[in-house]
Protein backbone atom coordinates (compact mmCIF):
# COMPACT_ATOMS: atom_id res chain seq x y z
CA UNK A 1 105.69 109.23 99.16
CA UNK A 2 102.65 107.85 96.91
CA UNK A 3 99.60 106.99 99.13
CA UNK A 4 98.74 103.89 98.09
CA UNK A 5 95.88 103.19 101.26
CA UNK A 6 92.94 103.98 99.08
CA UNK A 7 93.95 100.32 97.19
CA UNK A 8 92.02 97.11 98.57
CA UNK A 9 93.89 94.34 98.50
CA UNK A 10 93.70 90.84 97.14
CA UNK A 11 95.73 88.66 99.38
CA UNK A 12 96.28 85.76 96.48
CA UNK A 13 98.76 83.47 98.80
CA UNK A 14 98.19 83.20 102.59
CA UNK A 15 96.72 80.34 105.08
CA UNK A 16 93.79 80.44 107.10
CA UNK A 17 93.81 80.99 110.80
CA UNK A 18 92.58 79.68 113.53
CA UNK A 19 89.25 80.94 115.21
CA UNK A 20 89.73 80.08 118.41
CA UNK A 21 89.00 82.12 121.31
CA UNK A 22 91.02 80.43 123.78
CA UNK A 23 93.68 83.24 124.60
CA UNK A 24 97.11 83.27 124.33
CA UNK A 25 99.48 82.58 127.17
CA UNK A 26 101.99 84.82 128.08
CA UNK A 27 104.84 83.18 125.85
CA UNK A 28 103.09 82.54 122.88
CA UNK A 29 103.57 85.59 120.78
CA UNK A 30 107.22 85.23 121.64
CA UNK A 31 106.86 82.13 120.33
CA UNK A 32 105.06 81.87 117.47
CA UNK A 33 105.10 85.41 115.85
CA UNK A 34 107.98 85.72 113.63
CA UNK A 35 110.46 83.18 114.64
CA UNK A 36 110.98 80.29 111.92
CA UNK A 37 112.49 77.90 113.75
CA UNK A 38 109.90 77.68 116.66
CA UNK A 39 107.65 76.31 113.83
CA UNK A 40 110.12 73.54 113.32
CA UNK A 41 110.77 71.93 117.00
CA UNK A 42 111.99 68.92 115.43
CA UNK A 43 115.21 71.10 114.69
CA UNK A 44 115.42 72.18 118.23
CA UNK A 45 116.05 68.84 119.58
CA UNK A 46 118.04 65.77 118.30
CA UNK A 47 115.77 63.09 117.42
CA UNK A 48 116.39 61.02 120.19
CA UNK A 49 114.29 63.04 122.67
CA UNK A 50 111.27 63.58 120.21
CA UNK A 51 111.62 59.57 120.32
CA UNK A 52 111.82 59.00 123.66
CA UNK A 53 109.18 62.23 124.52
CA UNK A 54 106.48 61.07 122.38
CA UNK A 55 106.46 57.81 124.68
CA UNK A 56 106.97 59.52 128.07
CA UNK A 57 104.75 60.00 130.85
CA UNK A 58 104.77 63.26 132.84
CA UNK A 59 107.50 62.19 135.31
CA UNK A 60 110.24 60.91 132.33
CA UNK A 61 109.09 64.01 130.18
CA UNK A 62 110.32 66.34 133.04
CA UNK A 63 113.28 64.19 133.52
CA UNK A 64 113.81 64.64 129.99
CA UNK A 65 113.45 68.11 129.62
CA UNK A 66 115.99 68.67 131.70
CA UNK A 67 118.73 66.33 130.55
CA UNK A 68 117.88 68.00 127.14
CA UNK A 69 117.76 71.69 128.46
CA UNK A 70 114.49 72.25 126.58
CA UNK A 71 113.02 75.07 129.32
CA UNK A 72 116.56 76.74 128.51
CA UNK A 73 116.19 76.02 124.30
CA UNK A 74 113.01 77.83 124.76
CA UNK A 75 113.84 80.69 126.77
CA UNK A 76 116.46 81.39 124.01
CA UNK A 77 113.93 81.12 121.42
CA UNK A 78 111.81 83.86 123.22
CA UNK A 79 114.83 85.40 123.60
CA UNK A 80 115.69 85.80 120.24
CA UNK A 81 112.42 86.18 118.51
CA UNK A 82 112.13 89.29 120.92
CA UNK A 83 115.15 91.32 119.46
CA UNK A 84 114.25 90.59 115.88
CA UNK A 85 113.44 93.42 113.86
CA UNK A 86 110.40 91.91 112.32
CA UNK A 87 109.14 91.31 116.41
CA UNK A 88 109.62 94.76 117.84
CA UNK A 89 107.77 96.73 114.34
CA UNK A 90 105.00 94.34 115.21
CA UNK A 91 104.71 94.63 118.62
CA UNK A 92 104.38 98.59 118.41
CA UNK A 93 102.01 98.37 115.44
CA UNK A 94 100.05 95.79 116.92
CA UNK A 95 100.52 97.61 120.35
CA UNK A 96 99.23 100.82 118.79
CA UNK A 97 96.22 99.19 116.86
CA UNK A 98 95.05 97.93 120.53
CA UNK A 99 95.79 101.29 122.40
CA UNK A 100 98.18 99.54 124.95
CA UNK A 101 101.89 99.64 125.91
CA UNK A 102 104.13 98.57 123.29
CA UNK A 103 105.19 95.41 125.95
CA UNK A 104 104.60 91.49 125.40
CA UNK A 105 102.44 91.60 128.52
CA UNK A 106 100.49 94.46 127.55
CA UNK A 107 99.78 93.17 124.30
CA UNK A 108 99.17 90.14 125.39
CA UNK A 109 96.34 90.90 128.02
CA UNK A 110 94.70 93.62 125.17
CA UNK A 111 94.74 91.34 122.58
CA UNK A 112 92.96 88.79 124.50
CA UNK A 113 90.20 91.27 125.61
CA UNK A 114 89.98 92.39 121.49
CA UNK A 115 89.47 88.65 120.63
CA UNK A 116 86.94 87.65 122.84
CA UNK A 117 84.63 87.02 119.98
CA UNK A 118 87.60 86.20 117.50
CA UNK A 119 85.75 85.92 113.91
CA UNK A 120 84.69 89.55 114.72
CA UNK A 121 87.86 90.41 116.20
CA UNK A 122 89.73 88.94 112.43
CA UNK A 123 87.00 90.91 110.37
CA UNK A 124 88.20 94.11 112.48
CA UNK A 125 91.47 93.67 111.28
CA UNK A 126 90.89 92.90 107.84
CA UNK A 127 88.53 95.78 107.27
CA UNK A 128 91.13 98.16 108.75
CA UNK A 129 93.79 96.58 106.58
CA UNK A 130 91.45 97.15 103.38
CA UNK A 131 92.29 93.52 102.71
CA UNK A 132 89.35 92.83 99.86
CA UNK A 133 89.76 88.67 99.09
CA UNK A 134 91.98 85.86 99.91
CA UNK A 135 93.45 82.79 98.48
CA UNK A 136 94.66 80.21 100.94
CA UNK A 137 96.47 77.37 100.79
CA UNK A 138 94.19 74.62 103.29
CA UNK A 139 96.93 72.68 103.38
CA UNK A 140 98.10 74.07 106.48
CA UNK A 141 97.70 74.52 109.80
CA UNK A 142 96.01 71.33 109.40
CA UNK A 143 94.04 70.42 110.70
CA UNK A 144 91.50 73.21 110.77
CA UNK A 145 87.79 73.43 109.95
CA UNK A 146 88.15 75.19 106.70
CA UNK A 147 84.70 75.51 105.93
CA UNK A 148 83.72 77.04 108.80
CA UNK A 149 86.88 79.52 108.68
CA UNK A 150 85.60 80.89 104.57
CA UNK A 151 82.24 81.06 106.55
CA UNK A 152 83.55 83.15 109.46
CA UNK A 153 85.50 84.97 107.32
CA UNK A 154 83.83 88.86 106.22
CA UNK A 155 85.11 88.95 102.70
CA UNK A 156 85.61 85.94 99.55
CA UNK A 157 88.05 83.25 100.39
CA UNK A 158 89.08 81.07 97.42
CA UNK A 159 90.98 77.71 98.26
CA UNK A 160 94.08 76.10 96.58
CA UNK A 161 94.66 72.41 96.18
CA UNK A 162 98.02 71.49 98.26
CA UNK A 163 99.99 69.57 96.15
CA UNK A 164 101.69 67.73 99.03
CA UNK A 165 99.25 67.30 101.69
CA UNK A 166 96.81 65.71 98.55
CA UNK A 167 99.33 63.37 97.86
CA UNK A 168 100.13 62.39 101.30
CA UNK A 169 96.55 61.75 102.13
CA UNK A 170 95.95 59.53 98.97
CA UNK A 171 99.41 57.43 99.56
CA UNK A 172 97.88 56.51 103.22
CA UNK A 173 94.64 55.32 101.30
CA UNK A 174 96.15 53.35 98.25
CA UNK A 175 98.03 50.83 97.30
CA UNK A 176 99.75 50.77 94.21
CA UNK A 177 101.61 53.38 92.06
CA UNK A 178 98.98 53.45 89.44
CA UNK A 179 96.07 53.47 92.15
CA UNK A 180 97.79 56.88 93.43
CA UNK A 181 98.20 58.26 90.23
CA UNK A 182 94.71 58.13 89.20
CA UNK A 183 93.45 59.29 92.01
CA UNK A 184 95.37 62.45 92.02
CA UNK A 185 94.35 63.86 88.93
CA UNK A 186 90.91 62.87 90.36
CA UNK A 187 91.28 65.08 92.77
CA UNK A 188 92.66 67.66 91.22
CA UNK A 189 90.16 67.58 88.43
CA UNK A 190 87.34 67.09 91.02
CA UNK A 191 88.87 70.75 93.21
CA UNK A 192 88.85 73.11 89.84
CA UNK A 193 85.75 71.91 88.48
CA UNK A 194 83.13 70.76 90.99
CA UNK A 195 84.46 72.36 94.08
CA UNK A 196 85.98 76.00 92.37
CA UNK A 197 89.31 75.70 93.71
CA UNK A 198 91.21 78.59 91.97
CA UNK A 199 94.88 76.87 91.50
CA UNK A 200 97.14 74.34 93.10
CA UNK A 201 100.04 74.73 95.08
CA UNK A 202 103.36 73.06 95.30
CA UNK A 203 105.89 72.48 98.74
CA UNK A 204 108.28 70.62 96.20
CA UNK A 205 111.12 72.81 97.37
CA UNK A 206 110.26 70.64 101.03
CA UNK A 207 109.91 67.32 99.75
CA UNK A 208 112.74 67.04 97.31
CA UNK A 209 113.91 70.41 95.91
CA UNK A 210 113.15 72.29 92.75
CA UNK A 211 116.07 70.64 91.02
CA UNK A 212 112.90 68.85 89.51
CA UNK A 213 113.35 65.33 87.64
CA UNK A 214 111.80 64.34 84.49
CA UNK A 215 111.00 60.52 84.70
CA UNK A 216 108.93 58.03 83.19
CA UNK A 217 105.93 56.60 84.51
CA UNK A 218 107.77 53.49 84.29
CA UNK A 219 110.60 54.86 86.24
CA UNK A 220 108.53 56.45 88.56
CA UNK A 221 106.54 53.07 89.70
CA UNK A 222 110.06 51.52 90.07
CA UNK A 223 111.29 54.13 92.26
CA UNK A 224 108.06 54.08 93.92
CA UNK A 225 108.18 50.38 94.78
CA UNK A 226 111.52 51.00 96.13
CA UNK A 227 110.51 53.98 98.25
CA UNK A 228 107.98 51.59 99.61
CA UNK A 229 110.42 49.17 100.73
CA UNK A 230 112.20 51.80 102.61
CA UNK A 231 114.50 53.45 100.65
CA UNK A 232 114.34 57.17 100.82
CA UNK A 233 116.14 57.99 98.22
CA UNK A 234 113.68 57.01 95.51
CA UNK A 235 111.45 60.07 96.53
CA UNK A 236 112.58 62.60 94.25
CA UNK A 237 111.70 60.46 90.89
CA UNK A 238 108.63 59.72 92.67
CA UNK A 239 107.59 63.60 93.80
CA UNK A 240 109.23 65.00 90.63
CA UNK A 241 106.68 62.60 88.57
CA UNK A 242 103.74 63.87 90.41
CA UNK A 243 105.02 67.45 90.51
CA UNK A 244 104.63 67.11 86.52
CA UNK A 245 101.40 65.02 86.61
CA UNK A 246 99.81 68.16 88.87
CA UNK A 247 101.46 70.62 86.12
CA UNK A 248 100.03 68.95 83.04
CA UNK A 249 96.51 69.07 84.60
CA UNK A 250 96.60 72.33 85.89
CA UNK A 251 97.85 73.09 82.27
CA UNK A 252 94.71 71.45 81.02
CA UNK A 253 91.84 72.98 83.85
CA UNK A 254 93.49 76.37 82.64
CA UNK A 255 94.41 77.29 86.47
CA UNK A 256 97.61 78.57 88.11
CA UNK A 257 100.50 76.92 89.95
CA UNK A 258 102.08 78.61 93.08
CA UNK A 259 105.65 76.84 93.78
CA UNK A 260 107.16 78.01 97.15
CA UNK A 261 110.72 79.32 95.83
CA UNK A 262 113.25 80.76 97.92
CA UNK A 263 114.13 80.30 101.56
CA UNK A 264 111.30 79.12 104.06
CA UNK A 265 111.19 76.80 106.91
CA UNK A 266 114.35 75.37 108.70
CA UNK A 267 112.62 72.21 106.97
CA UNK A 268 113.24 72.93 103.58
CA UNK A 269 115.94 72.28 101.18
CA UNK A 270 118.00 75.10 101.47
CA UNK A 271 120.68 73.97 98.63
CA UNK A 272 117.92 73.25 96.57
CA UNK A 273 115.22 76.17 96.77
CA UNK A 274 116.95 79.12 94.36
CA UNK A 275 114.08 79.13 91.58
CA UNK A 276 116.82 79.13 88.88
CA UNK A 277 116.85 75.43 89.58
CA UNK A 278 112.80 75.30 88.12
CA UNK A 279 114.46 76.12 84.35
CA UNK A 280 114.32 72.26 82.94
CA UNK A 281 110.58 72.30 83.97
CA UNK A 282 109.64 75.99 82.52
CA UNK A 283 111.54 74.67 79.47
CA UNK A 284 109.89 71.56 78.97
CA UNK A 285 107.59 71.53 76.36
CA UNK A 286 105.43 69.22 77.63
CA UNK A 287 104.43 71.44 80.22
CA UNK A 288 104.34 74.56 78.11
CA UNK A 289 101.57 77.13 78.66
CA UNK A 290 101.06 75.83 82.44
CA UNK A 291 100.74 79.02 84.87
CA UNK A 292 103.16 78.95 87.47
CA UNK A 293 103.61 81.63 90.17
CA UNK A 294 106.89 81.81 91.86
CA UNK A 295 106.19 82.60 95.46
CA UNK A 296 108.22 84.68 97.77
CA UNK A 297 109.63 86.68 95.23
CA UNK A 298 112.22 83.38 95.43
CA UNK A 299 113.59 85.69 98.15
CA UNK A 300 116.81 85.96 98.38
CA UNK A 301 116.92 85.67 94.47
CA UNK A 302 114.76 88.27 93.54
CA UNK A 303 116.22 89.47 90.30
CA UNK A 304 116.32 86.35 89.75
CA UNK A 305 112.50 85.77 89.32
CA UNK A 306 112.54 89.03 88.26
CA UNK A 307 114.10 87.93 85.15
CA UNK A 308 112.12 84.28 84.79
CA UNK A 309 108.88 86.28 85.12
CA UNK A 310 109.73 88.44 82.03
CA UNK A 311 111.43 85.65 79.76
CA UNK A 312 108.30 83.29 80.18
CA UNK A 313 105.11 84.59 79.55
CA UNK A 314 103.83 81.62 81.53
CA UNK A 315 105.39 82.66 84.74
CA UNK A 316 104.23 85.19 87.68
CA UNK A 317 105.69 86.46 90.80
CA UNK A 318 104.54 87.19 94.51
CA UNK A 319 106.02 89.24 97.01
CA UNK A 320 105.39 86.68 100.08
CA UNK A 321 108.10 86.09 102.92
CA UNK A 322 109.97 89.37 102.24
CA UNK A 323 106.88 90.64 103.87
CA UNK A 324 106.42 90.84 107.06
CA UNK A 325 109.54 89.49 107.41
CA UNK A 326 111.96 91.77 106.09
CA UNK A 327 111.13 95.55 106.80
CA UNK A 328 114.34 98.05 106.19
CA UNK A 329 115.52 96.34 103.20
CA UNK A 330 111.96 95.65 101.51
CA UNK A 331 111.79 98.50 99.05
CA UNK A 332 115.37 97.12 97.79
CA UNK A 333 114.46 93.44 97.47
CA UNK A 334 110.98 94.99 95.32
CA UNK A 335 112.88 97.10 93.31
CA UNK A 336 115.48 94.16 92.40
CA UNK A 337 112.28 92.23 91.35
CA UNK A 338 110.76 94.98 89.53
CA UNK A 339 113.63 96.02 87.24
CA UNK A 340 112.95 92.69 85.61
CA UNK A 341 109.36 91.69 86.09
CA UNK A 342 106.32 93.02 83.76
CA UNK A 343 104.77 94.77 86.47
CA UNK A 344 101.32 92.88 85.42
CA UNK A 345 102.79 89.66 86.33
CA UNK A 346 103.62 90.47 89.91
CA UNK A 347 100.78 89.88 92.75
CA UNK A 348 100.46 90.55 96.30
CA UNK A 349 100.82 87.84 98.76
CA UNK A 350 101.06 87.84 102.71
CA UNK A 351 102.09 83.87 103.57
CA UNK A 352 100.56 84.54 107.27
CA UNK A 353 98.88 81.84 108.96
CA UNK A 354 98.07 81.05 112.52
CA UNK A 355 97.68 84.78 113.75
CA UNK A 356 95.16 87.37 111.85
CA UNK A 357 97.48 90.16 113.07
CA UNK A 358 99.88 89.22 110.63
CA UNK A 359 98.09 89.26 107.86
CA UNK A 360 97.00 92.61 108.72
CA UNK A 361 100.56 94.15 109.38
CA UNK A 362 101.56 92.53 105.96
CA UNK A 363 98.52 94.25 104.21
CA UNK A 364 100.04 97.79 105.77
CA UNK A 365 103.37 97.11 105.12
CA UNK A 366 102.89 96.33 101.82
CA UNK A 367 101.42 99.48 100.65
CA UNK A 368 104.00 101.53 102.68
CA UNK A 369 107.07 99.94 100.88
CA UNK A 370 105.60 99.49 97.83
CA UNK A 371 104.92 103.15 97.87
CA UNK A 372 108.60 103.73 98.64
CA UNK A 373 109.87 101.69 96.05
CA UNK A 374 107.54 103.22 93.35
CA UNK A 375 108.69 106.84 94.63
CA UNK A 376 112.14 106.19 93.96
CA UNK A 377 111.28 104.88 90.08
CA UNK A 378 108.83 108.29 90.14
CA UNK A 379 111.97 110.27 91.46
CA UNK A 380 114.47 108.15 88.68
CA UNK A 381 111.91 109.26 85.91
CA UNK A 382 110.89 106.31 85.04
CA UNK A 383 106.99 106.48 85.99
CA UNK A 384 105.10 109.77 86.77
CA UNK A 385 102.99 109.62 89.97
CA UNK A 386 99.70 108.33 87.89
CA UNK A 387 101.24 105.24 86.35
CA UNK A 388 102.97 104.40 89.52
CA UNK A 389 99.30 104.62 91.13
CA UNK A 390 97.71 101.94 88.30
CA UNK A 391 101.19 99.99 88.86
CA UNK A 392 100.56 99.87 92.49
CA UNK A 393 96.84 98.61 91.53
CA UNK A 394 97.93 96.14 89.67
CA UNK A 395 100.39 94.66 92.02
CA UNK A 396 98.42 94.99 95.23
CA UNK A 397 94.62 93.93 93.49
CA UNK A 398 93.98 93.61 90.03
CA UNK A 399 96.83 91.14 88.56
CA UNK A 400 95.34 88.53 91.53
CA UNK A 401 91.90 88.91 90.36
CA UNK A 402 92.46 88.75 86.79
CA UNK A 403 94.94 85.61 87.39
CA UNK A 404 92.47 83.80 89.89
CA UNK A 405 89.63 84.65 88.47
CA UNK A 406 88.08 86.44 90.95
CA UNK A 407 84.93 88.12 89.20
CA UNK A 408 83.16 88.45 92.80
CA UNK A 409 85.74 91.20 93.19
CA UNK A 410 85.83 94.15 91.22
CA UNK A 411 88.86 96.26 90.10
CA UNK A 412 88.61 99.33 91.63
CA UNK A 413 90.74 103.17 91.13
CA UNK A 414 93.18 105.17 93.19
């Protein structure tokens, strides 16, 4: 198999985490490593208990609980996020890492001893994980001291301007259609320019679905009135209308678009998230030249962007989601993206948040099926060793850094 560990790499879509150095419980890798849905508790539990819960002092929210089984839904979750795949390959690599049993409890207790001082702990792991630069998406965990997390942080963090969490804040501060509209490409002019934000990023595949509208600004302040007045189902001319605003400018600043594509959260649109669905806007000509990167690999529709990322020279590919998350099937779900894709159009990307660990698994794993997958098209004939090296490069560092700009970080040589 090519050994592709001598490569840094540029992590160009992941989230901060946080620096806190309160330690975990004995639960909470079972519940928050891995395991979509415990991200998503609103999902867990009709909406009558979060009602009546957010309202409920100690005595009702026990009384609660237990007329809603919620100690039971959460055993199950621990349950299940334990025999997961994903769960037990980090648990022994994590495990390993820490020089403890391969056990919840033991990596529990050895993780909190490792993270006593946790910004050194997170460089530890990133330096062993060669991982060279990041670009995260602030929008979430929010909130979270960003600042001090890039200054914590032992190698160059570059921000991205989230799309949705921008326009939610400036919708609680103003008034009128036109207010909000100006005020969002002054932000988004003010992030690439005076504050060196590197691109923007888009959760439109949350909020309404990348079946993305094309309406006038006209139409757009009527179906914004009428969202205002309570009816929901004016969003989608309203978010597809700012989804283009944000394109045009990024067009115009000359930076990059990431748009989550694919499966994700229990939260998304799941009907509405195969990046097919993105073809009206990447044939629009109004919003020709802007650079869009299709995260996720769209996963499950790989050859899908596969194919988008080689019949628009405007359009790039990351490989987020199907790591960590997928392990035995990885090298399959690269390869299906690589037949298609101009291999210097594809980027590395990790998606972790919350936990450095991950972000340091997904560095590993990355190289390891990526070297797999480049093997077999070495084995097929279709690369000697060498150019599957400089692909590998590409993939993992340089295509990032060229794409982000990232001159603080030099390209570098198997």
């Amino acid at each position: 198999m090519l050994d592709l560990s001598p490569i840094p790499i540029i992590d160009g879509h992941c989230h901060a985490f946080y620096l806190s150095e309160e330690p975990l419980g004995p639960h909470d890798l079972e519940e928050q490593v891995g395991l979509l849905a415990a991200h998503t508790p609103q999902y867990l539990f009709p909406a009558r208990y979060h009602t009546r819960a957010a309202s409920a002092v100690p005595p009702e929210r026990r009384a609660l609980d237990e007329q809603f089984g919620v100690p039971q839904t959460w055993a199950y979750v621990r349950r299940a996020a334990t025999s997961t795949i994903f769960f037990r390959l980090f648990l022994k690599r994590l495990a390993r890492f820490l020089d403890c049993e391969p056990t919840v409890a033991a990596v529990t207790v050895a993780r909190n001893e490792a993270a006593a001082d946790m910004a050194a702990y997170a460089g530890r792991l990133l330096r062993d994980a060669s991982v060279q630069a990041m670009v995260i998406d602030e929008g979430m965990p929010r909130p979270l001291d960003v600042d001090g997390f890039i200054q914590a942080m032992p190698i160059p963090v570059r921000r991205l301007l989230n799309m949705r969490a921008t326009l939610e804040d400036l919708m609680a501060t103003h008034e009128t259609f036109d207010d909000i509209a100006e005020a969002y490409r002054a932000e988004i002019t003010d992030a690439v320019q005076r504050r060196r934000y590197v691109g923007l990023k888009s959760h439109i595949a949350y909020t309404s679905g990348l079946d993305v509208w094309k309406p006038s600004a006209a139409q757009a302040r009527e179906a914004f009135s009428r969202f205002k007045r309570g009816e929901s189902d004016a969003w989608k001319e309203v978010d597809s209308y700012f989804f283009r605003l944000a394109l045009t400018e990024a067009r115009r600043l000359g930076v990059p678009v990431q748009i989550h594509t694919g499966v994700g959260g229990v939260g998304i649109y799941l009907n509405r998230c195969n990046p097919l669905l993105l073809e009206d806007v990447l044939k629009d000509d109004a919003l020709h030249g802007t650079m869009i990167v299709l995260l996720h690999a769209g996963y499950p529709w790989a050859s899908e962007v596969g194919f988008l990322t080689n019949a628009f020279p405007n359009v790039y590919a990351d490989i987020s989601f199907t790591l960590p998350y997928t392990h035995a099937s990885m090298p399959q779900h690269l390869l299906e993206l690589l037949e298609l894709a101009p291999l210097c159009k594809v980027m590395y990307g990790s998606d972790t948040y919350l936990f450095p660990e991950l972000q340091w698994l997904t560095a590993h794993l990355a190289r390891q099926h990526l070297g797999a997958a480049l093997e077999r098209l070495v084995q097929a004939g279709a690369f000697t060793s060498d150019e599957a090296e400089d692909a590998a490069l590409d993939l993992l560092h340089n295509n990032a850094a060229r794409l982000y700009g990232l001159d603080v970080v030099s390209a570098v040589a198997v």
